[in-house]
C-alpha atoms as a PDB file:
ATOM      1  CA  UNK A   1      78.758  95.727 123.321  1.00  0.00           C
ATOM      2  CA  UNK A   2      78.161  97.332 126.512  1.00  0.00           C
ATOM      3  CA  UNK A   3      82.362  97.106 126.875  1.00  0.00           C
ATOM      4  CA  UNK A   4      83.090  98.428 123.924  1.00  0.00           C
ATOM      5  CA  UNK A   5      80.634 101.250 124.953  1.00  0.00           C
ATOM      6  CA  UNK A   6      81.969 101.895 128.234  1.00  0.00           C
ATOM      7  CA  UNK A   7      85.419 102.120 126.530  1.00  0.00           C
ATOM      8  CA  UNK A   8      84.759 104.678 124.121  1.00  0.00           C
ATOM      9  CA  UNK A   9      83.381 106.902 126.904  1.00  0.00           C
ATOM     10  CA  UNK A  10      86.586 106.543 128.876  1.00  0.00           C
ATOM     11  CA  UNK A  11      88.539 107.335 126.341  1.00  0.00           C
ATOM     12  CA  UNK A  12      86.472 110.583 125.375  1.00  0.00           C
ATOM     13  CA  UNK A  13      86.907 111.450 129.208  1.00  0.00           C
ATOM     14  CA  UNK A  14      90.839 112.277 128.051  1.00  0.00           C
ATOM     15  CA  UNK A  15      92.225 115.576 127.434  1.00  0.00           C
ATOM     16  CA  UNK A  16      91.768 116.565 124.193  1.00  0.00           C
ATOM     17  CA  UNK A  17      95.094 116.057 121.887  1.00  0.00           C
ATOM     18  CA  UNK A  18      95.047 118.055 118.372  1.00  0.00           C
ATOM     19  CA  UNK A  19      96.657 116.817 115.191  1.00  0.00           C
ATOM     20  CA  UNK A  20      99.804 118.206 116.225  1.00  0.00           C
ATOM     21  CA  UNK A  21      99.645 116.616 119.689  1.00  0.00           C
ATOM     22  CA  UNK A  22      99.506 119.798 121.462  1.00  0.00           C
ATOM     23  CA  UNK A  23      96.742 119.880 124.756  1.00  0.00           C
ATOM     24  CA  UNK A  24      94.354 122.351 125.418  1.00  0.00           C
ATOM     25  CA  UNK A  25      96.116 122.594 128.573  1.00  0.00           C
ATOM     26  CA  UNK A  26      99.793 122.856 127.287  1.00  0.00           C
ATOM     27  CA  UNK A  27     101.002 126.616 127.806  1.00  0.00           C
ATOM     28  CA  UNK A  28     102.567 127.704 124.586  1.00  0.00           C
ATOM     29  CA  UNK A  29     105.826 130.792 124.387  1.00  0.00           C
ATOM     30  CA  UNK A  30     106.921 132.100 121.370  1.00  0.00           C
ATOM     31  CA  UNK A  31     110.016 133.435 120.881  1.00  0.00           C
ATOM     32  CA  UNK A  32     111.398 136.841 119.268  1.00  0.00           C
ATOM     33  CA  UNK A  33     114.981 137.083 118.811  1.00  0.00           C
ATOM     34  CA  UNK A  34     117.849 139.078 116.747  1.00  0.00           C
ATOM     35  CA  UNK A  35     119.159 135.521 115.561  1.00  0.00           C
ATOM     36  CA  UNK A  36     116.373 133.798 113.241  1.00  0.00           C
ATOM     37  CA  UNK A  37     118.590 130.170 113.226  1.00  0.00           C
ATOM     38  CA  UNK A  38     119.280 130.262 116.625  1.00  0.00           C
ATOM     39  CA  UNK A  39     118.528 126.359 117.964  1.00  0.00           C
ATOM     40  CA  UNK A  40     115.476 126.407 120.644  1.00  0.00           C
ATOM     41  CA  UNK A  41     116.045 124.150 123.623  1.00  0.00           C
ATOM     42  CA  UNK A  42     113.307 123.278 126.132  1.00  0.00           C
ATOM     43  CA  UNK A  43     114.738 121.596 129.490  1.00  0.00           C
ATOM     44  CA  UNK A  44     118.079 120.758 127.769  1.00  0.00           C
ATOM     45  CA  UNK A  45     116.402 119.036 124.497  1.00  0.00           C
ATOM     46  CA  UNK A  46     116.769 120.575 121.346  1.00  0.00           C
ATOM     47  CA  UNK A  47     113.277 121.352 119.668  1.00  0.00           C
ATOM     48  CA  UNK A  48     113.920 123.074 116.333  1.00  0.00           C
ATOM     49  CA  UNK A  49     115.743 125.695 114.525  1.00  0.00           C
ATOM     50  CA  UNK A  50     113.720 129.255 115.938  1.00  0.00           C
ATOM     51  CA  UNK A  51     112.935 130.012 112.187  1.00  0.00           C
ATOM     52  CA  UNK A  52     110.522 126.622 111.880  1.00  0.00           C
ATOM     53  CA  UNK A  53     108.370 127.555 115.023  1.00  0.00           C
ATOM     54  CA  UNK A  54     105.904 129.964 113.345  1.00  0.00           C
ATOM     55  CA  UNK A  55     103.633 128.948 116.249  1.00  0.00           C
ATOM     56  CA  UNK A  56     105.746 128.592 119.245  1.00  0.00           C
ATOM     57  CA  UNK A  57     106.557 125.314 121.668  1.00  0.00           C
ATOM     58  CA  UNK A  58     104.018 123.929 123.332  1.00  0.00           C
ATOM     59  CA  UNK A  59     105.244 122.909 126.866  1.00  0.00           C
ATOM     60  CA  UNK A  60     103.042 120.962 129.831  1.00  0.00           C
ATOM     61  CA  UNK A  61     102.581 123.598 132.653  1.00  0.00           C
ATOM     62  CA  UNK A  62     105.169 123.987 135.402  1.00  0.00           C
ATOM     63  CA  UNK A  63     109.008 125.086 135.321  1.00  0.00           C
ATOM     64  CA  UNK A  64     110.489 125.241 132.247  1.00  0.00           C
ATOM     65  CA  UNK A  65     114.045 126.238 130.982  1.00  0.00           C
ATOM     66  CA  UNK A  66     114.332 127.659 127.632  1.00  0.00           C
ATOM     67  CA  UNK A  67     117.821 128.409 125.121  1.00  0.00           C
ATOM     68  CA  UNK A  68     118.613 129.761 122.407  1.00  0.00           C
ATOM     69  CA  UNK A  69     122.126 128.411 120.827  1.00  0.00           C
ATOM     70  CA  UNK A  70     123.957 129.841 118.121  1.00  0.00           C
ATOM     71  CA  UNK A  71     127.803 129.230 117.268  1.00  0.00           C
ATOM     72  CA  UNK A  72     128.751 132.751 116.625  1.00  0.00           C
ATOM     73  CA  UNK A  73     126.852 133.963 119.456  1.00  0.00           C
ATOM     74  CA  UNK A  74     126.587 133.506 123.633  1.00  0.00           C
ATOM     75  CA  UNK A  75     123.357 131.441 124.331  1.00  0.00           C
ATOM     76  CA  UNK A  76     121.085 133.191 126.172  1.00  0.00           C
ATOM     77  CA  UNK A  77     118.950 131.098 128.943  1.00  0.00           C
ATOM     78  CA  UNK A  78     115.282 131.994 130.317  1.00  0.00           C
ATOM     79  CA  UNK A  79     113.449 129.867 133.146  1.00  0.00           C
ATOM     80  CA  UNK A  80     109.885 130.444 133.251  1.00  0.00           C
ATOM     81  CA  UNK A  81     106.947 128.948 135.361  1.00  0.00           C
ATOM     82  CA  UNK A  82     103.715 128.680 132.706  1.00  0.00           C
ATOM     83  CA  UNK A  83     100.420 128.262 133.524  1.00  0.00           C
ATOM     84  CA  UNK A  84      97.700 125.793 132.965  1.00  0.00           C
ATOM     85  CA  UNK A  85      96.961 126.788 128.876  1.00  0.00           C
ATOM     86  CA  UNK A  86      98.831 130.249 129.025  1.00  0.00           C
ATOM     87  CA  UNK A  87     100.079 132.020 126.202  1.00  0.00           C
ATOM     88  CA  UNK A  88     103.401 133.703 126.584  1.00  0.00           C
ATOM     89  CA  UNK A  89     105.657 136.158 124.380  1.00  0.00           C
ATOM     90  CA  UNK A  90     109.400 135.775 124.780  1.00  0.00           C
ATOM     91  CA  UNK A  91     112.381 137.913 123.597  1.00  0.00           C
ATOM     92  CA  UNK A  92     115.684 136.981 123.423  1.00  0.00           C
ATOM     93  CA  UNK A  93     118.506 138.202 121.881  1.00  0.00           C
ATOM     94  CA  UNK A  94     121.772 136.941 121.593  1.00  0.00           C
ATOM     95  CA  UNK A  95     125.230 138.846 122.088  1.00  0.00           C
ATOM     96  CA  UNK A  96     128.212 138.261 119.160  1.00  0.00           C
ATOM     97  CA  UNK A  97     130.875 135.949 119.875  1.00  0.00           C
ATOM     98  CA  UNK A  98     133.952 138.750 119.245  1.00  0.00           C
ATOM     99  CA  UNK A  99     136.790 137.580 117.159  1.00  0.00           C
END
């Protein structure tokens, strides 16, 4: 009993993880650009079409590299050093690929 106790309270000692597995500590950017289905990549890993990310990626603080890939446009790049839970607004548009 007194395990199992002492197990539960280590576990509440944890950061706290919402249903969507975001932190309270994660630093989250969203993202404004001219392209709506532009492809979001975080540190070279694709995360999900920039229409479906109403509420923006959720990244652990620290140096991050973000993209936005399109195939009819150039990608545009942005490296960004977050903050313990901060809350950033991003724009980034993307220039035509010319025929």
């Amino acid at each position: 009993m007194n395990r199992a106790l002492f197990l539960v309270a280590l576990a509440a000692c944890g950061p706290k993880i919402g249903p969507t597995g975001v932190s309270a500590s994660d630093a989250i950017v969203q993202f404004k650009s001219n392209v709506r289905d532009a492809q979001v990549f975080v540190d070279g890993r694709f995360v999900a079409p920039l229409s479906r990310l109403g509420g923006g990626v959720a990244v652990e603080p620290g140096v991050h590299r973000f993209e936005l890939r399109h195939d009819d446009y150039f990608s545009s790049y942005l490296e960004l050093t977050l903050a313990k839970a901060e809350r950033r607004k991003v724009s980034m548009d993307l220039a035509p690929v010319l025929p």
